[in-house]
Protein backbone atom coordinates (compact mmCIF):
# COMPACT_ATOMS: atom_id res chain seq x y z
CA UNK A 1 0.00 0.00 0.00
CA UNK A 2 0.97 3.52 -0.66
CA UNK A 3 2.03 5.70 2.28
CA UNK A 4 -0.38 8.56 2.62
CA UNK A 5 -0.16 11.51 4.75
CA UNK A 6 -2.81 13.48 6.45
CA UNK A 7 -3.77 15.48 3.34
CA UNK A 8 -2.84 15.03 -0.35
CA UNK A 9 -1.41 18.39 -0.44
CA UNK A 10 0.99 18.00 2.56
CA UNK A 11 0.61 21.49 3.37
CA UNK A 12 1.64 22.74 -0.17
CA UNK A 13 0.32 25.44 -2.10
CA UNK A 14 -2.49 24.00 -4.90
CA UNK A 15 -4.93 27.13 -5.03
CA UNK A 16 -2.47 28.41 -7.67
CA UNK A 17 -0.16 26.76 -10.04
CA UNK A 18 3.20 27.02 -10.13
CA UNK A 19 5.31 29.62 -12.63
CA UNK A 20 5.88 28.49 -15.80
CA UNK A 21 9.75 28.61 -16.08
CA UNK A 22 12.29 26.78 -17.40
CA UNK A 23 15.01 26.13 -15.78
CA UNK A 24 18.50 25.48 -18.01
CA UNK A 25 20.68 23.92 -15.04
CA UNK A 26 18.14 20.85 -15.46
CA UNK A 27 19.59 20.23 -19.21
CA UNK A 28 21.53 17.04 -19.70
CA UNK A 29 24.08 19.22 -21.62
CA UNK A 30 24.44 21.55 -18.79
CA UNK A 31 24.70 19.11 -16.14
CA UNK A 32 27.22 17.02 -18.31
CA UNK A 33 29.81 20.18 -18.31
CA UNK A 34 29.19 21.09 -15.03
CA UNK A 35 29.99 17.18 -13.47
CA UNK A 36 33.23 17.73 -15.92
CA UNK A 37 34.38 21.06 -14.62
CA UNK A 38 34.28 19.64 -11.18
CA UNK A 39 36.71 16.85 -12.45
CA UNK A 40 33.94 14.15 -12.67
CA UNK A 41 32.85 11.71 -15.26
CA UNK A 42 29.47 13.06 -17.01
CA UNK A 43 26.31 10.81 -17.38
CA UNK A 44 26.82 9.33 -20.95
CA UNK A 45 23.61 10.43 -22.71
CA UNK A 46 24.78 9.55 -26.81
CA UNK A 47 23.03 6.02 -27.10
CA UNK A 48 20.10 7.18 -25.33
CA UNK A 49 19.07 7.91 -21.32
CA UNK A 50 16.74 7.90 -19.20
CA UNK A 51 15.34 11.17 -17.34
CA UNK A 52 13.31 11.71 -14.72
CA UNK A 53 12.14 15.22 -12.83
CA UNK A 54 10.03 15.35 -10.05
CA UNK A 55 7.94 18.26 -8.56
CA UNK A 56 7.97 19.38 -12.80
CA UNK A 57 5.11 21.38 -12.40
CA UNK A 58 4.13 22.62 -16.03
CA UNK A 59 6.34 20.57 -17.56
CA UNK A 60 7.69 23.18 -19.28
CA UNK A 61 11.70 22.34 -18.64
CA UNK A 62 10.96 18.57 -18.94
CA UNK A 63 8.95 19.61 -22.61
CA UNK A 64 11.92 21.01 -23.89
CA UNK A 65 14.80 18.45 -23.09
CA UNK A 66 12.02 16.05 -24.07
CA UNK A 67 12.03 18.22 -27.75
CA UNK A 68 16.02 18.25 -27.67
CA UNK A 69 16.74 14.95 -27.08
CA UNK A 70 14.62 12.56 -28.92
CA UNK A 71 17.11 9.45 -28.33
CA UNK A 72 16.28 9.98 -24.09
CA UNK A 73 13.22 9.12 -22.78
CA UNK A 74 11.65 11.62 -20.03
CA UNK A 75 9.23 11.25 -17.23
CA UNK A 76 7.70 14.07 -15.88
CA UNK A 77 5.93 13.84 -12.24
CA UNK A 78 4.07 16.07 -10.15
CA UNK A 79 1.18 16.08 -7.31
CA UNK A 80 -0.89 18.93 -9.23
CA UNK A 81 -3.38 17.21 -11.71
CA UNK A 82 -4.23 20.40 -13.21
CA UNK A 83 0.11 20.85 -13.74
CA UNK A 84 0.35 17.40 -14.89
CA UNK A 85 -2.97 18.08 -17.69
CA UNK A 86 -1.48 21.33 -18.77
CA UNK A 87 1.67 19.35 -19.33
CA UNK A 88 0.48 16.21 -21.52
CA UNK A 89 -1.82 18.68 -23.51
CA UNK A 90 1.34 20.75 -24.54
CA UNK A 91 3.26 17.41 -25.59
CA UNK A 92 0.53 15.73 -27.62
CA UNK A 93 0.06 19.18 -29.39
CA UNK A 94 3.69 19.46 -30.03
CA UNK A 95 3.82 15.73 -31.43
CA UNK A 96 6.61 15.11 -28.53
CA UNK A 97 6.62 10.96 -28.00
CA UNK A 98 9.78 10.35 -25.62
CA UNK A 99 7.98 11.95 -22.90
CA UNK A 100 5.60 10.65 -19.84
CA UNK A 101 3.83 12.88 -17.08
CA UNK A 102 2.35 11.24 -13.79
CA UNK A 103 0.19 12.65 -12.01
CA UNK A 104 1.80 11.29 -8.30
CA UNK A 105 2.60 12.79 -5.41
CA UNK A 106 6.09 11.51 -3.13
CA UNK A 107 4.67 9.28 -0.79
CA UNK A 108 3.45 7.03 -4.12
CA UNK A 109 6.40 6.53 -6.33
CA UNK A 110 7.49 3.50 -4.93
CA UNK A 111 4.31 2.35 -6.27
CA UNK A 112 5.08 2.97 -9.52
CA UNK A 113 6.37 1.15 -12.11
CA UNK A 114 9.33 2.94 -13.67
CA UNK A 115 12.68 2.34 -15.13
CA UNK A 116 15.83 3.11 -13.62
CA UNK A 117 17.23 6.79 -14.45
CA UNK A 118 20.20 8.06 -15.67
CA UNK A 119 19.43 12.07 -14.03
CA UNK A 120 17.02 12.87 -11.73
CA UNK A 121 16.65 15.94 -10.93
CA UNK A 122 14.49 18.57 -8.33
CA UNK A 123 14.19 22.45 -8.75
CA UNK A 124 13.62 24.19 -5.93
CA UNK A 125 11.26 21.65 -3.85
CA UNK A 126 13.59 20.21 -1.35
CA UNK A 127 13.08 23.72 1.78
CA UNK A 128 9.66 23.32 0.73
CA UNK A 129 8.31 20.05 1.35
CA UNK A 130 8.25 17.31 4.96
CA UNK A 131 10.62 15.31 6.09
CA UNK A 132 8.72 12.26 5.20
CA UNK A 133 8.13 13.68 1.38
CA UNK A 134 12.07 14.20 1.64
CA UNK A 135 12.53 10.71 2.79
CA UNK A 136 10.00 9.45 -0.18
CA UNK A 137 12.23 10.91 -2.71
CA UNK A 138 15.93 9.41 -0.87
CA UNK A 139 14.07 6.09 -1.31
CA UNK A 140 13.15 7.25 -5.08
CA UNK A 141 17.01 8.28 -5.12
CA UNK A 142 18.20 5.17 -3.77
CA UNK A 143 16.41 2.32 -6.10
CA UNK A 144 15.84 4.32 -9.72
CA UNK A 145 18.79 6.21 -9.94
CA UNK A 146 21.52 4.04 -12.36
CA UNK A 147 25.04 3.35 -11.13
CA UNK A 148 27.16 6.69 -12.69
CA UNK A 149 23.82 8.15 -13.04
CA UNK A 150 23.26 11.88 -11.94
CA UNK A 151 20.71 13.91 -9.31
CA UNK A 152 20.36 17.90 -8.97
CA UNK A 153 18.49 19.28 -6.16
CA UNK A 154 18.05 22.77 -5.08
CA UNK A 155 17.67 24.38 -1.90
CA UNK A 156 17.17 27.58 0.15
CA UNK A 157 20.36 27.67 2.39
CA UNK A 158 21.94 29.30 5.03
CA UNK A 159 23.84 31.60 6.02
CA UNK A 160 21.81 33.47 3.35
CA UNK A 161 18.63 33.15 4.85
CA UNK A 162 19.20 33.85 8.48
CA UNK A 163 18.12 37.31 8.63
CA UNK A 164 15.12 37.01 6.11
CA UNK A 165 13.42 33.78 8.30
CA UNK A 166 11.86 35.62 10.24
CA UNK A 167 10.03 37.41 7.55
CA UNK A 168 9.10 34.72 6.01
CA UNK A 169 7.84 33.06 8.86
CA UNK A 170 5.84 36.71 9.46
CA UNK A 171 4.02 36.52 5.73
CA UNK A 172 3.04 33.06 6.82
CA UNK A 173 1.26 33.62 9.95
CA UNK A 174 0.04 36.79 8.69
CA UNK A 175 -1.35 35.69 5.47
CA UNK A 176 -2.95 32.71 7.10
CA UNK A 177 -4.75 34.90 9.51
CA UNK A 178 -6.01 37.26 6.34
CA UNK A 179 -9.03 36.41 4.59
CA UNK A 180 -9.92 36.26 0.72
CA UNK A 181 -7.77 34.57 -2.18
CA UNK A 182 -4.24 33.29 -1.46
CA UNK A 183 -2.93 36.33 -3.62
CA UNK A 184 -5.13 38.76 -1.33
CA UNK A 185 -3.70 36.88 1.83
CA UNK A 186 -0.35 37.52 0.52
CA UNK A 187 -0.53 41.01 -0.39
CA UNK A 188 -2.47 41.56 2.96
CA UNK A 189 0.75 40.23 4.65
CA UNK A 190 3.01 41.90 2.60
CA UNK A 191 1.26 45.26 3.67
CA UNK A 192 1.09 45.03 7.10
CA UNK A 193 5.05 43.80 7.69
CA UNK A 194 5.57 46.43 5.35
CA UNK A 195 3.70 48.99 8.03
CA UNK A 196 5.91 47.06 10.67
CA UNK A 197 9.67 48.27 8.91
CA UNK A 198 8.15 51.80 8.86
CA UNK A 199 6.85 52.20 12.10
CA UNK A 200 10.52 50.68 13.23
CA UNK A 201 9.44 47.42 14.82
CA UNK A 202 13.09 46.48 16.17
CA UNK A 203 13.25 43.28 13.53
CA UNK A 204 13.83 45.46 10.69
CA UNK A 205 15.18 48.22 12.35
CA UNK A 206 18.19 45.69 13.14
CA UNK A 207 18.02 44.12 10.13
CA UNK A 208 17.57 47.00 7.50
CA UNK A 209 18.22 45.32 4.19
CA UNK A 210 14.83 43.01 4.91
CA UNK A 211 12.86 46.41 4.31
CA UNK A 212 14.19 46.27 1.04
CA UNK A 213 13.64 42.80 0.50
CA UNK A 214 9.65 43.51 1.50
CA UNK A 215 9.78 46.49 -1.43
CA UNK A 216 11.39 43.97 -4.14
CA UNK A 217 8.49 41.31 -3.70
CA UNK A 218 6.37 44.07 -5.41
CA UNK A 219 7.85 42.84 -8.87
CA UNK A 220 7.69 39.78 -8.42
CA UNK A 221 5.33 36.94 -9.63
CA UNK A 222 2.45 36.54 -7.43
CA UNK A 223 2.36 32.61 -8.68
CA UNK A 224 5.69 32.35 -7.27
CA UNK A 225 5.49 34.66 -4.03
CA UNK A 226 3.18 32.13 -2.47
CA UNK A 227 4.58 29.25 -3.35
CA UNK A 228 7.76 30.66 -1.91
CA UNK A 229 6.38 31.86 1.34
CA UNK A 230 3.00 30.08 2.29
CA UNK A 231 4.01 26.62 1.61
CA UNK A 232 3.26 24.94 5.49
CA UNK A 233 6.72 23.41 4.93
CA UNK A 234 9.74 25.68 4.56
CA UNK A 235 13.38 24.83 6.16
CA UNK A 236 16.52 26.51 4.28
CA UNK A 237 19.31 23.98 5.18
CA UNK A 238 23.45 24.08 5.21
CA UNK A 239 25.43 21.96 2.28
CA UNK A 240 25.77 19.99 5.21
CA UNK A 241 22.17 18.84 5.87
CA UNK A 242 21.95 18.14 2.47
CA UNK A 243 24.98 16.45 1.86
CA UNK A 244 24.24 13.64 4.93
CA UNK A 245 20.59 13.22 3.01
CA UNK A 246 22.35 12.06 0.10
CA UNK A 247 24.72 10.22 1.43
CA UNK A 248 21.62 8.00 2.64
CA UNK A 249 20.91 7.22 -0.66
CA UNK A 250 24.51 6.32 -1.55
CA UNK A 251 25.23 9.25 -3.39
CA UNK A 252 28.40 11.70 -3.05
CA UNK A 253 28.57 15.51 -3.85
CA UNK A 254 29.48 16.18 -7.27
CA UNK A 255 29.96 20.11 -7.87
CA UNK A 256 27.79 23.06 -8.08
CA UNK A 257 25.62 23.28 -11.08
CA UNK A 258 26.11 26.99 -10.80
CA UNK A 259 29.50 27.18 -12.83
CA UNK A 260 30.74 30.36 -11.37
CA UNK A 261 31.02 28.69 -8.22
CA UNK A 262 32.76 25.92 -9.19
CA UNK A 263 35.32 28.82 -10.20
CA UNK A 264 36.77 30.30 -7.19
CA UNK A 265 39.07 32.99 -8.75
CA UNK A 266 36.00 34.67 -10.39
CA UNK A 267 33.60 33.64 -7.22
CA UNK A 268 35.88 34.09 -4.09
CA UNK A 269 38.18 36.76 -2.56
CA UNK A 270 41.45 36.15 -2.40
CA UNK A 271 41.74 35.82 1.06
CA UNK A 272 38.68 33.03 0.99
CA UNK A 273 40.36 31.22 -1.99
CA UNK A 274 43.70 31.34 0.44
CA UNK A 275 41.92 29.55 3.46
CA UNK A 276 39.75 27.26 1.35
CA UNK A 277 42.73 25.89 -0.02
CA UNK A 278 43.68 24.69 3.58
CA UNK A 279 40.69 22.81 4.16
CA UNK A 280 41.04 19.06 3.14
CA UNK A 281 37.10 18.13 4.32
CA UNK A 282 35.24 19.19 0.87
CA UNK A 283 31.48 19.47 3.40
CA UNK A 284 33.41 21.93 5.40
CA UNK A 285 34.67 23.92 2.03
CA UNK A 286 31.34 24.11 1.08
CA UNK A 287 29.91 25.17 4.07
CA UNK A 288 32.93 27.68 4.38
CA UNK A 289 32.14 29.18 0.72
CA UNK A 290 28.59 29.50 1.52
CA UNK A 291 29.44 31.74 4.92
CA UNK A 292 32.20 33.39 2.17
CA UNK A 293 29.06 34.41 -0.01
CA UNK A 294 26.44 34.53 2.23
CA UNK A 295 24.61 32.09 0.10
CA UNK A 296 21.14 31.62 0.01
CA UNK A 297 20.07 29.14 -2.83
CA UNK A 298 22.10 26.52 -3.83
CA UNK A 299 22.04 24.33 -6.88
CA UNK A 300 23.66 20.91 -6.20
CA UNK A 301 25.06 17.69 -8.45
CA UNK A 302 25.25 14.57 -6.61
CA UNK A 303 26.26 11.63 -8.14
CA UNK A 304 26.25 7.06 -7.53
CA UNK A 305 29.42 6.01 -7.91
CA UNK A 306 30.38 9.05 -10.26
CA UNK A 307 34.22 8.47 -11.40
CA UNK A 308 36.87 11.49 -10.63
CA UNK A 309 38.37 12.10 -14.07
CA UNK A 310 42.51 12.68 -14.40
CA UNK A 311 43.41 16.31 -15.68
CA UNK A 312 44.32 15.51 -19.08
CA UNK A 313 41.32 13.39 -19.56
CA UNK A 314 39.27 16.06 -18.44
CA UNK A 315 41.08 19.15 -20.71
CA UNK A 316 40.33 16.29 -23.80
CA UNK A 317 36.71 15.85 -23.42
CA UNK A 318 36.84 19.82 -23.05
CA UNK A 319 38.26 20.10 -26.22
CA UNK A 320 35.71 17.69 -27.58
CA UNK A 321 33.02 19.47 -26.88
CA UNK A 322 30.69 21.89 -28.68
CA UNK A 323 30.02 25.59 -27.51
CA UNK A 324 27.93 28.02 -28.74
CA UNK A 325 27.82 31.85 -28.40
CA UNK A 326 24.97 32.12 -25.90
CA UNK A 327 24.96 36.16 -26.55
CA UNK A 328 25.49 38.52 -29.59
CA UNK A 329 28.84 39.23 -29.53
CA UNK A 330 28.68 42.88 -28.81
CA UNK A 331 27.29 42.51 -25.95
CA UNK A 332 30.32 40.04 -24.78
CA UNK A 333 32.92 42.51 -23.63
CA UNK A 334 36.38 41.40 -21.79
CA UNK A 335 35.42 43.58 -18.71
CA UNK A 336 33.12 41.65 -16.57
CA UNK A 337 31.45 42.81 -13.42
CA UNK A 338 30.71 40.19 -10.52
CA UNK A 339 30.14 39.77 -7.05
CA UNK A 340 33.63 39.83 -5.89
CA UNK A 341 34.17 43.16 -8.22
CA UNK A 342 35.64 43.46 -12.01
CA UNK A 343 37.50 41.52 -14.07
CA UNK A 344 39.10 41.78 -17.73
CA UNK A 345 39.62 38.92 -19.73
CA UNK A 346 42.48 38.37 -21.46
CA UNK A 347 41.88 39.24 -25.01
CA UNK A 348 44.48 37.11 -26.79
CA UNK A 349 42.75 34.26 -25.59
CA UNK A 350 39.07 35.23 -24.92
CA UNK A 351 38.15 37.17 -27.98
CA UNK A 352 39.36 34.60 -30.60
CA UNK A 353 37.15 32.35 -28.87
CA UNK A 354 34.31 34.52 -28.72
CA UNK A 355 34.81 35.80 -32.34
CA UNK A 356 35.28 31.85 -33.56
CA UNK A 357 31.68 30.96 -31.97
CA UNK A 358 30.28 34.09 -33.31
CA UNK A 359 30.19 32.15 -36.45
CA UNK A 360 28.39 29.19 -35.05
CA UNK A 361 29.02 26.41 -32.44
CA UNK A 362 32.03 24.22 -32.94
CA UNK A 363 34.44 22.32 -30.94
CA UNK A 364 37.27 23.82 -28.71
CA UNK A 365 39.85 21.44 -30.66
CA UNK A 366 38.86 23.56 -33.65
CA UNK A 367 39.20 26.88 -32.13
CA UNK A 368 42.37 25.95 -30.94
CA UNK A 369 43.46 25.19 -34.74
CA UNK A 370 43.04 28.85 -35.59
CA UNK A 371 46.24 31.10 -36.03
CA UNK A 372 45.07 33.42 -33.34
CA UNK A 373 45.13 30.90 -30.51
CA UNK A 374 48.51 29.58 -32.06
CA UNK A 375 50.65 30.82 -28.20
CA UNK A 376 47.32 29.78 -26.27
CA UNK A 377 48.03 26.32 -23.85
CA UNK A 378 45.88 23.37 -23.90
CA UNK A 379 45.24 24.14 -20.42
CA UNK A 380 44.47 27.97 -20.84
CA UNK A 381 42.04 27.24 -23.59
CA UNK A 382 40.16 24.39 -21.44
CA UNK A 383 40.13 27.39 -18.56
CA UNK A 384 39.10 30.11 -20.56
CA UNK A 385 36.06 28.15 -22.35
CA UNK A 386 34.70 27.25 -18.15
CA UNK A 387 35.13 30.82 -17.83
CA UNK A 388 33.00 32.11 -20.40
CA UNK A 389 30.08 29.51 -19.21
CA UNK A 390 30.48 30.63 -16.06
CA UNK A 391 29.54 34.21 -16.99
CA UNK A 392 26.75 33.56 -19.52
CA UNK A 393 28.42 34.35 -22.59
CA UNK A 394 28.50 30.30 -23.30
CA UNK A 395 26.34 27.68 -23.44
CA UNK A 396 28.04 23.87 -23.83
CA UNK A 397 26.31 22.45 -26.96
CA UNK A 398 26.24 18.82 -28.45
CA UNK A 399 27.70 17.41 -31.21
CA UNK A 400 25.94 18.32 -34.85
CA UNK A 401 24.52 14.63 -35.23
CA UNK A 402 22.61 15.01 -32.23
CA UNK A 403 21.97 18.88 -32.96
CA UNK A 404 20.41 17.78 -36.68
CA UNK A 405 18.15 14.75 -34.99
CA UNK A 406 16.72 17.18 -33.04
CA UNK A 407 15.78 19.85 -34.92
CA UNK A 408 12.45 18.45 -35.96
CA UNK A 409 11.35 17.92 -32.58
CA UNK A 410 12.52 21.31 -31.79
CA UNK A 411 10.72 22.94 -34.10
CA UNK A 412 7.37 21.50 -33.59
CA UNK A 413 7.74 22.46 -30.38
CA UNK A 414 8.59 25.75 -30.58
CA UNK A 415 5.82 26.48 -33.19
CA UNK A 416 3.28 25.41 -30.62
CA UNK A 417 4.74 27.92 -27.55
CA UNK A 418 4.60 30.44 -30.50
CA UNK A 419 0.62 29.67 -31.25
CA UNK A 420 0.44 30.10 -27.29
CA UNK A 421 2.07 33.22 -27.40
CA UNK A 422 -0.49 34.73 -29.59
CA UNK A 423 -3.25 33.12 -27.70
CA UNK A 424 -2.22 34.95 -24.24
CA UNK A 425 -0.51 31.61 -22.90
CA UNK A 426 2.66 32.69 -22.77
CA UNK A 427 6.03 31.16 -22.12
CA UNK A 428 9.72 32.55 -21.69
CA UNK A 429 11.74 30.09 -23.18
CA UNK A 430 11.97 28.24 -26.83
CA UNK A 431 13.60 24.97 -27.34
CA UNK A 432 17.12 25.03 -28.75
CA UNK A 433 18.61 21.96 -30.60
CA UNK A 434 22.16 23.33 -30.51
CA UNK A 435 22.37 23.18 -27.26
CA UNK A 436 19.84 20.49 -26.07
CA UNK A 437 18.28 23.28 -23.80
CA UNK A 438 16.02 26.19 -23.73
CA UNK A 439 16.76 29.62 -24.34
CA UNK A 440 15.07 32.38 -22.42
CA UNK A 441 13.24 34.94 -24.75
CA UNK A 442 11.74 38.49 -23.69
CA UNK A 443 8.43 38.45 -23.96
CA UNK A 444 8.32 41.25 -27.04
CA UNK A 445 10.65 39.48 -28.48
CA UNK A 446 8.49 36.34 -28.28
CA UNK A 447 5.48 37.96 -29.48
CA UNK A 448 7.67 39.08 -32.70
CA UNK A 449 8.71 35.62 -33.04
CA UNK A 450 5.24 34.67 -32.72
CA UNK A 451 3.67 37.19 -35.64
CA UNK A 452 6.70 35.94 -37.94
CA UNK A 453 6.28 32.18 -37.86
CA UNK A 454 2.44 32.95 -38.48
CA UNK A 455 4.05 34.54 -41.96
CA UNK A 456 2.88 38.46 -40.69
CA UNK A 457 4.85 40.74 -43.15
CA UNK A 458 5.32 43.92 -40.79
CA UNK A 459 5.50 41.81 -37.23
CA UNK A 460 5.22 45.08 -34.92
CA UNK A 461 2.04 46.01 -36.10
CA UNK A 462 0.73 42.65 -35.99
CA UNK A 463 2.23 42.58 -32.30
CA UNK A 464 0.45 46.10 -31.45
CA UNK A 465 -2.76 45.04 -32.74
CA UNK A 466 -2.97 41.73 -30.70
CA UNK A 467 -1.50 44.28 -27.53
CA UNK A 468 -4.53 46.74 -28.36
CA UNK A 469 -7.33 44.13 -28.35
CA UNK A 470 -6.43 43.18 -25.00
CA UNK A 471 -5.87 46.47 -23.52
CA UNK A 472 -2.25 46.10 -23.52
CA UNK A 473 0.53 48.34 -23.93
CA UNK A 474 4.20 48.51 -24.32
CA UNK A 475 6.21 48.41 -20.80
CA UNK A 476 9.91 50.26 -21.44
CA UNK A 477 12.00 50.90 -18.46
CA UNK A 478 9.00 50.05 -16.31
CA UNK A 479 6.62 52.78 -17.55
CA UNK A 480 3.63 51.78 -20.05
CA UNK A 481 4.13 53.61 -23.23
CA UNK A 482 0.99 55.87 -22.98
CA UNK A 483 0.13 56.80 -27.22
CA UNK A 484 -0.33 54.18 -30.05
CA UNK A 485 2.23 55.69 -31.62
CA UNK A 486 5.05 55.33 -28.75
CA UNK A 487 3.86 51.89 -28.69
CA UNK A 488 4.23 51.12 -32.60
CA UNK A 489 6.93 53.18 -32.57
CA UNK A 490 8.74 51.40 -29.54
CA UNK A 491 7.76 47.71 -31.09
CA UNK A 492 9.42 48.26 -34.86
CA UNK A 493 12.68 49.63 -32.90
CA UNK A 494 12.71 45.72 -30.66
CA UNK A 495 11.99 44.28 -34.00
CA UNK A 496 14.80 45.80 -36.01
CA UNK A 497 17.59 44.66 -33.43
CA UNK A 498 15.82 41.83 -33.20
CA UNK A 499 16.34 40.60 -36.65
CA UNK A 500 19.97 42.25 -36.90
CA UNK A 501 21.32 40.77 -33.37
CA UNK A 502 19.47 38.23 -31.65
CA UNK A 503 17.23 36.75 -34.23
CA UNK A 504 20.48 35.13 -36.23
CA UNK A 505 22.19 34.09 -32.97
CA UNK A 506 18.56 32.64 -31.89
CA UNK A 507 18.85 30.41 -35.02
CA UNK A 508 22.38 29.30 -35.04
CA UNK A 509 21.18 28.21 -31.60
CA UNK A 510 18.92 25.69 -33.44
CA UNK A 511 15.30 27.14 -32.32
CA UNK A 512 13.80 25.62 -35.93
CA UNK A 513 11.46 28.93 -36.67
C-alpha cells in the first residue's frame, strides 16, 4: 500500500499553479559540463538515457529536453493534476513521444512502475516540502537512480537566509490569519510587515536590508510569491544537511551546477580562496564558501558512484566538446562585473574564442586550430572556455549529429509555444537543438517571433494590434508607453535589433522557426 499523509497536499500550495519557467541547469548538456568542470565523469547520454524530474510542475523544462533529445526518454511527475494536464496537452500538441507525465505525489512513487534513471533531478522543492516527502524521494534516489547516473536538487540555504526567516515566517502567519484569495492573503501580509519596517518594529530596524527585500516582492510573480512563502513546509538547510541526506541514498557531492562557483578565482576573494585551499574536508569547504558568499540558494550535483576524471582526460573531453555563443557578440565585452568586483579577460585568448563561436558552435579542438590561438596552452584554452560559461556568454552544446536529430522535434515544439504566445498563454523560453536546452526569450521578443512564424509581413504592427485588443501596452523601463504611436513606434525599434542581433544568434542556436 501507498504511504499517505494526512492530506494530499501536505501542506503545499495547490490554489495556484506554479510559474511556468524553465530552468537550463536541469539540461543534460548543462549538467554534463558542469559534473566535468568539477573533475567528474558526465552521465553518458549519446546512445540514449533515461530522465526523470520530479515536482515538474508545467512541464515546461521537462517539454523542452524532451524536444532536444529525442534518443532519451523523459518522465515528468508532479502532485498537481491540473500541472500534470497542462503538461500532456502541450506534448501531444507538439507531437513530442519520448515523454511521460504522472500525475503522483512523493509518498506514491514506490508504487510505480518505472525504469531506472540516468538524471534525476528537483528544482527548488527540497526547503519546501516534509521530512517524510524528503525521505519518499531518498528512497526514489536510492532504487531508480543508475550506477554513474546523476541527481540535482536545489535548496534555500543558510547563512543566506538567516536574517530574512523571520520574515518569512511573518508573511506566513500573517497571510494565514487574512481572509480572501491566497494572492489577497499575501498582499495583505506583505502590507502590514511592510507597516511594521516603517513604524521601526526592532526586527527590521536591526536588520535594514529586509525592508528592502519587503519592497522587491512588489515585482515579483504573485504565482511564485506564495509558493515561496505560504508553503506549510519551509526549512533553508546548510550543504551539510543536504549532503548527509544524500549520502543515505549512496550518493556523493558532485559540484555546483552553478559554474561560477565551481570557479573560485572569479567567485571568491582572495583571502577566501587562500583559506579554502587549507581545508582538506570538501562538506566543510562548502559550508565555508557559503558563509564566504552569504549564500542563500544553492544548486547541487550529486552523483552514484560518479568516477573522478585525471586532468588531461578532463582538458580532452573539453576540447571535444561543442560551444555556442549564448549572446550577440557585442554585448560580450572582456570587462566583466561580478560579485567579488571586475575583471578583464584576457583578449588574446578570450576574444578569438568569442569571435570563432560568433560564427556558429564548434568544438574547442577547432578553435584551438586557428592562427590566433597559435601561443594559447591546452590548459588555458580548457580554462578560458569554463570561464566564459560561467559568466553567460556560453552555453556547452552537443555534437551536430545530435543537434540535426533534433531539430524536428525542436521545431514543432517551438511552433506550438509560438501559437500560445499569440493566444495569451505565454512562455519565456523556446527549445534550442544546438544546445539540447532552452533559451530564455523576452516576452516582445516572443510575441515578434510569434507574428513571424504565423508569416505576418510587418511583425510590430501585428504585435500592437494583438496588444490593443487586449488592452495592452508597451512596458519600457518600467513605464507603459501611454500613445499608439510610442507603442508602434517602440515595437518596430525591438523588432529591427531583433532581426539584426538576436534573431540570427537565436537560429544558429537551433530554435527551428
Amino acid at each position: 500500500m501507498a504511504r499517505t499523509s494526512p492530506s494530499w497536499t501536505g501542506g503545499y500550495v495547490t490554489e495556484v499553479e506554479y510559474t511556468t519557467s524553465y530552468f537550463h541547469e536541469l539540461a543534460p548538456s548543462h549538467l554534463r559540463f558542469a559534473t566535468l568542470v568539477a573533475g567528474q565523469t558526465p552521465t553518458p547520454v549519446e546512445g540514449g538515457f533515461d530522465y526523470c524530474e520530479l515536482a515538474c510542475g508545467q512541464g515546461l523544462t521537462t517539454l523542452v529536453l524532451a524536444a532536444a533529445y529525442p534518443q532519451g526518454r523523459f518522465v515528468g511527475m508532479d502532485f498537481n493534476p491540473v500541472q500534470i494536464n497542462r503538461a500532456r496537452q502541450l506534448a501531444a500538441e507538439a507531437g513530442l513521444k519520448n515523454v511521460t507525465f504522472i500525475d503522483a505525489a512523493f509518498l506514491e512513487m514506490a508504487d510505480l512502475t518505472l525504469p531506472q534513471f540516468d538524471m534525476i533531478v528537483l528544482h527548488g522543492i527540497w526547503s519546501w516540502i516534509s521530512e517524510e516527502n524528503q525521505q519518499a524521494i531518498l528512497d526514489f534516489l536510492k532504487t531508480k537512480l543508475k550506477l554513474g547516473g546523476t541527481s540535482y536538487v536545489s535548496y534555500n540555504c543558510l547563512p543566506g537566509w538567516s536574517a530574512a526567516a523571520p520574515m518569512r515566517e511573518l508573511l506566513f502567519e500573517l497571510a494565514n490569519a487574512a481572509s480572501g484569495s491566497i494572492f489577497q492573503r499575501f498582499t495583505t501580509a506583505a502590507d502590514q510587515a511592510r507597516a511594521m519596517a516603517e513604524k521601526n518594529a526592532l526586527y527590521f530596524a536591526a536588520n535594514p536590508q529586509i525592508k528592502n527585500r519587503l519592497d522587491g516582492l512588489k515585482t515579483m510573480s504573485p504565482n511564485y510569491l506564495v509558493h515561496e512563502y505560504l508553503n506549510q513546509e519551509w526549512r533553508p538547510l546548510y550543504h551539510r544537511n543536504v549532503a548527509e541526506s544524500m549520502a543515505e541514498a549512496r550518493m556523493g557531492y558532485v559540484g555546483s551546477a552553478t559554474l561560477q562557483e565551481q570557479l573560485p578565482d572569479i567567485s571568491l576573494p582572495p583571502a577566501a580562496r587562500e583559506m579554502l585551499a587549507t581545508v582538506p574536508q570538501p562538506a566543510m569547504r562548502e559550508t565555508m564558501k557559503d558563509f564566504w558568499l552569504n549564500a542563500q540558494f544553492r544548486r547541487d550535483i550529486y552523483g552514484r558512484g560518479v568516477v573522478p576524471i585525471a586532468v588531461g582526460e578532463q582538458t580532452q573531453r573539453a576540447h571535444a566538446l561543442r560551444y555556442a555563443l549564448r549572446m550577440p557578440l557585442a554585448k560580450c565585452p572582456l570587462k566583466v562585473k561580478l560579485p567579488i568586483g571586475e575583471i578583464e579577460l584576457r583578449e588574446a585568448i578570450y576574444q578569438p574564442i568569442l569571435n570563432r563561436l560568433a560564427e556558429g558552435p564548434t568544438t574547442l579542438a577547432e578553435i584551438l586550430k586557428l592562427p590566433a590561438m597559435a601561443t594559447v596552452r591546452p590548459q588555458e584554452a580548457t580554462a578560458a572556455i569554463g570561464v566564459l560559461a560561467a559568466i553567460n556568454y556560453v552555453f556547452p552544446a552537443v555534437s551536430e549529429a545530435e543537434q540535426a536529430a533534433a531539430l524536428p522535434g525542436v521545431a514543432a515544439l517551438n511552433k506550438v509555444l509560438l501559437r500560445r504566445v499569440l493566444e495569451g498563454r505565454g512562455t519565456s523560453v523556446l527549445a534550442a537543438a544546438a544546445i539540447g536546452s532552452g533559451v530564455t526569450i523576452d516576452a516582445l521578443d516572443l510575441m515578434l517571433l510569434a507574428m513571424m512564424d504565423q508569416g505576418q509581413t510587418d511583425a510590430a504592427n501585428g504585435a500592437f494590434q494583438l496588444l490593443k485588443a487586449n488592452g495592452r501596452k508597451v512596458v519600457k523601463e518600467g513605464k507603459e508607453l501611454a500613445t499608439d504611436e510610442e507603442n508602434l513606434a517602440e515595437l518596430r525599434s525591438v523588432e529591427v535589433s531583433l532581426r539584426a542581433d538576436r534573431l540570427p544568434l537565436l537560429r544558429m542556436l537551433g530554435i527551428g522557426v
